[in-house]
Protein backbone atom coordinates (compact mmCIF):
# COMPACT_ATOMS: atom_id res chain seq x y z
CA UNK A 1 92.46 87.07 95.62
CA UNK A 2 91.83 83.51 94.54
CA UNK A 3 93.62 81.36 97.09
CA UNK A 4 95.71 77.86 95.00
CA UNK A 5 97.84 77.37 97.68
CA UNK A 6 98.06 77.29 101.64
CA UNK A 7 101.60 77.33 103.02
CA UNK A 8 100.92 77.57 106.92
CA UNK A 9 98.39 78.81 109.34
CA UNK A 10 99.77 80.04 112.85
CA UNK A 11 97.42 80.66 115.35
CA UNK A 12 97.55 82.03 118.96
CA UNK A 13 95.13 82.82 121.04
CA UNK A 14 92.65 85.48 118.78
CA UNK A 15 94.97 85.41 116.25
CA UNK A 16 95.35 83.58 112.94
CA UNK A 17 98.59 84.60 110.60
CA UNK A 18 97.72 82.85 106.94
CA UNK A 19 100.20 82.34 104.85
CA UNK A 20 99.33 81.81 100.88
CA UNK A 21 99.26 82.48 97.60
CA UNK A 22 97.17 82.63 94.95
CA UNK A 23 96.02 84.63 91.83
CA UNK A 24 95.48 88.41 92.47
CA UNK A 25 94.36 91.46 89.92
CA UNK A 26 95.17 88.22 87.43
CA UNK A 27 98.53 87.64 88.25
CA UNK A 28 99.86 84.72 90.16
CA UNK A 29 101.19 85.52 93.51
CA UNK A 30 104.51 83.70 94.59
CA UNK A 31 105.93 83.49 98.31
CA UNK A 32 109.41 84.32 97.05
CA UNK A 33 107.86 87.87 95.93
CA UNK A 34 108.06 89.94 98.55
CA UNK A 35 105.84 92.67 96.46
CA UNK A 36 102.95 90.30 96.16
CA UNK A 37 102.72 87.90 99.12
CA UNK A 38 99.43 88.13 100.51
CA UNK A 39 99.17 87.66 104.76
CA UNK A 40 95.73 87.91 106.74
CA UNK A 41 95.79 88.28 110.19
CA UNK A 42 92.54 87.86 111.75
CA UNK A 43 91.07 88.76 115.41
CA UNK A 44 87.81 87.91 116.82
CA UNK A 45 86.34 87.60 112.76
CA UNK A 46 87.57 90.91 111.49
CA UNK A 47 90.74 91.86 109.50
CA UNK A 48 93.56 93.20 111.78
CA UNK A 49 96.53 94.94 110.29
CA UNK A 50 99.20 96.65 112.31
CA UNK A 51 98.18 98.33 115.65
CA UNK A 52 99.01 101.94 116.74
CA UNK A 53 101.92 100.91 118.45
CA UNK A 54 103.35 99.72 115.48
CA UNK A 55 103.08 102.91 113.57
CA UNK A 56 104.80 104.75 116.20
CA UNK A 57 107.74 102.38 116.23
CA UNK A 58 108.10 102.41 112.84
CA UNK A 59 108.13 106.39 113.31
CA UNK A 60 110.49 106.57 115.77
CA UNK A 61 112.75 103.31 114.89
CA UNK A 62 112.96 103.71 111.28
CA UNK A 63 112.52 106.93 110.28
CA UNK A 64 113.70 108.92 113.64
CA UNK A 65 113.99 112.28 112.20
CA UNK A 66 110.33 113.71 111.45
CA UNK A 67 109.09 116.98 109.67
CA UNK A 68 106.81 118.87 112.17
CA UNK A 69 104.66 121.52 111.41
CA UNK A 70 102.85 124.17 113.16
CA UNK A 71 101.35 127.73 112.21
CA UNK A 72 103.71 130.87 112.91
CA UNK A 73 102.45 133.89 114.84
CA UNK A 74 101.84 135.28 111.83
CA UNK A 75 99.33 132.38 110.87
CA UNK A 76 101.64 131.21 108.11
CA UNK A 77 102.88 127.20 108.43
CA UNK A 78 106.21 126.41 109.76
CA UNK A 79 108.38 123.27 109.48
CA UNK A 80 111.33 121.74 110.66
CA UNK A 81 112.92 118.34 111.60
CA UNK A 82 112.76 117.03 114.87
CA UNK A 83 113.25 113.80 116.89
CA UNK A 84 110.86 111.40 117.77
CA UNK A 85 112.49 110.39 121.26
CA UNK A 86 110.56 107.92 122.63
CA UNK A 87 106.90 106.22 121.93
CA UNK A 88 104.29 103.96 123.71
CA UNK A 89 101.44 102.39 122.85
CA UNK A 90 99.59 105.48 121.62
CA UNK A 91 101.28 108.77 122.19
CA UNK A 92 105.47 109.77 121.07
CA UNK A 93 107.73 111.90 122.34
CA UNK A 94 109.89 114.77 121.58
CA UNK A 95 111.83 117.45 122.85
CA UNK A 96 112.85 121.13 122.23
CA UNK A 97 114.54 124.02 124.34
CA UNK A 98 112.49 126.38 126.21
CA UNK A 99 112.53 129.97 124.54
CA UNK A 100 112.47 128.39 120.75
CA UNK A 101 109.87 129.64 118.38
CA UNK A 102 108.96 125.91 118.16
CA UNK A 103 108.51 125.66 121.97
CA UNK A 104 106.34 128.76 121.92
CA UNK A 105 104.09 127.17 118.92
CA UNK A 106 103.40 124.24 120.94
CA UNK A 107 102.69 126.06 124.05
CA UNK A 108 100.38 128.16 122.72
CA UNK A 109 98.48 125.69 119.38
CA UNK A 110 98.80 122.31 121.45
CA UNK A 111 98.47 120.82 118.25
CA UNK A 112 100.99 119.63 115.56
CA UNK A 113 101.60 117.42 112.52
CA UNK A 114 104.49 115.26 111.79
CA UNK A 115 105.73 113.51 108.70
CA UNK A 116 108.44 111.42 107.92
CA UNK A 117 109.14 108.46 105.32
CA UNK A 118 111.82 105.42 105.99
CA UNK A 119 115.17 104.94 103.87
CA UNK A 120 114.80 102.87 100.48
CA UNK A 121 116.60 102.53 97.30
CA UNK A 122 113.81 104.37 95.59
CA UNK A 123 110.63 105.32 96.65
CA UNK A 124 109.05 102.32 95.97
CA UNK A 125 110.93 100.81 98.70
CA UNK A 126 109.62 103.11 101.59
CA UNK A 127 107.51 103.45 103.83
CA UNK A 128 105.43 106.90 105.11
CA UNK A 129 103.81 108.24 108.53
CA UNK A 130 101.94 110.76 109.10
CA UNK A 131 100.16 112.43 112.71
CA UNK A 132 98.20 114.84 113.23
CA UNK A 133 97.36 115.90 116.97
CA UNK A 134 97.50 117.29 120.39
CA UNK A 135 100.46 118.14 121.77
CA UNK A 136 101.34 118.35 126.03
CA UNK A 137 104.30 119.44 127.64
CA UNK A 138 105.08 117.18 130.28
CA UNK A 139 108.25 119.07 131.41
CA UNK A 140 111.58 116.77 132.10
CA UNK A 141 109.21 113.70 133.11
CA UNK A 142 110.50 110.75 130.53
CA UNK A 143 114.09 112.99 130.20
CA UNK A 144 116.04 110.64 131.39
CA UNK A 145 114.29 107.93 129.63
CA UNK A 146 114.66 110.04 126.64
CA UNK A 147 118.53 109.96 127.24
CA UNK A 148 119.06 106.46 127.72
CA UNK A 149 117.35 105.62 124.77
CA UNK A 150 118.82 107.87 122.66
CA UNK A 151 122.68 107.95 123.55
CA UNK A 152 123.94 110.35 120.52
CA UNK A 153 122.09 113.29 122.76
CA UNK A 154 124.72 112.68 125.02
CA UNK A 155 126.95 114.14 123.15
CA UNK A 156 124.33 116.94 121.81
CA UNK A 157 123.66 117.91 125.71
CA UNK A 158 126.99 116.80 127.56
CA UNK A 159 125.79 118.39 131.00
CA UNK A 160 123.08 118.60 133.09
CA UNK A 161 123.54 122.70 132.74
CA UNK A 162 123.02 122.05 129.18
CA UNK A 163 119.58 119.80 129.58
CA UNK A 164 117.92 122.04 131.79
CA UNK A 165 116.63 124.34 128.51
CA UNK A 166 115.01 120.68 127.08
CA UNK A 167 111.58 119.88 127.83
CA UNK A 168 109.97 116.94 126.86
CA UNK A 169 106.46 117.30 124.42
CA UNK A 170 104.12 114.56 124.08
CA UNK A 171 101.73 114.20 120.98
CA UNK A 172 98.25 112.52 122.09
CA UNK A 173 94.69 112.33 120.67
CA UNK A 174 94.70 112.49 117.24
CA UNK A 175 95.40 110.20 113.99
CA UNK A 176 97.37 108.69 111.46
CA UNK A 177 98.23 107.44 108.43
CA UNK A 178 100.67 104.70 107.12
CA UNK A 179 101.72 103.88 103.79
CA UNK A 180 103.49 101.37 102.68
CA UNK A 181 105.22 101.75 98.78
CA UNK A 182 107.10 98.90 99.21
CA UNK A 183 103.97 96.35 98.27
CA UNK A 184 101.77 95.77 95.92
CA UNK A 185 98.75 96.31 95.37
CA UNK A 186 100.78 99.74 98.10
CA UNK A 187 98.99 99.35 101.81
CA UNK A 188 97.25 102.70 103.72
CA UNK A 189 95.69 103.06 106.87
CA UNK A 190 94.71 104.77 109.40
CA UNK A 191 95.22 105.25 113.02
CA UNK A 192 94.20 106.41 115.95
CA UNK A 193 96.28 108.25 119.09
């Protein structure tokens, strides 16, 4: 990137957001061009993009409904779509009902991957994460939490009868990736649980 203009520089703290544009792969960069903008943020020297957390919120607030997979008793891969309930700064959530195949495979593997990809026009306009790792159950700890943050379950699971199948999984230790279609030249990374 050859830098011709400086719009702004923010800073707080360890952190500087630049703002710019410039030439890039030979074509000029304009701020109204969402596809070509060009932001650094850096901490402490070094390039810093998005954080973990990030990832996970863009998992669970965007996309919501994930692809897991595990392996079948019969070794073969298995798939379906699941939740992502609740995340913090390194670990999300999920739940499933005690007795499911599912349940089973994560009681017995501890370890899962999960893929999903946000809404866009095309796919040029999305954005993809993918996890691969651990898996705890943590039993009905963060149910309630799990609830209130996700009121449509309400409905799913009216009573407390009905809830007492659901136990709440909790991917840890493992990593990611991110991609982002919707800019150019399209961003990856990876990250870490």
């Amino acid at each position: 990137m050859i830098y011709t203009t400086v719009h702004q520089v923010l800073a707080q703290g360890n952190y500087v957001l630049a703002v710019s544009e410039g030439i890039f792969g030979g074509i000029q960069t304009e701020n109204s061009d969402q596809r070509t903008v060009v932001s650094i943020l850096l901490n402490k020297g070094g390039i810093l993009t998005m954080q973990t957390a990030d990832y996970l919120k863009i998992l669970k607030d965007e996309i919501h409904s994930a692809v897991f997979a595990t392996i079948d008793e019969n070794g073969l891969p298995d798939a379906r779509v699941i939740d992502i309930m609740l995340v913090d700064s390194d670990s999300l959530y999920f739940i499933t009902a005690k007795g499911k195949g599912f349940y089973r495979q994560f009681m017995e593997q501890k370890f899962a991957a999960v893929s999903g990809m946000t809404d866009g026009k095309d796919s040029l306009d999305k954005k993809a994460v993918s996890v691969r790792g651990k898996i705890r159950n943590i039993g009905n700890k963060k149910l309630e939490e799990v609830f209130a943050r996700n009121p449509y379950m309400n409905e799913i699971y009216p009573s407390v009868e009905s809830r007492n199948a659901l136990e709440v999984f909790q991917m840890y230790e493992g990593q990611g990736e991110y991609f982002d279609l919707s800019v150019k030249p399209i961003y990856r990374d990876t990250f870490y649980l």
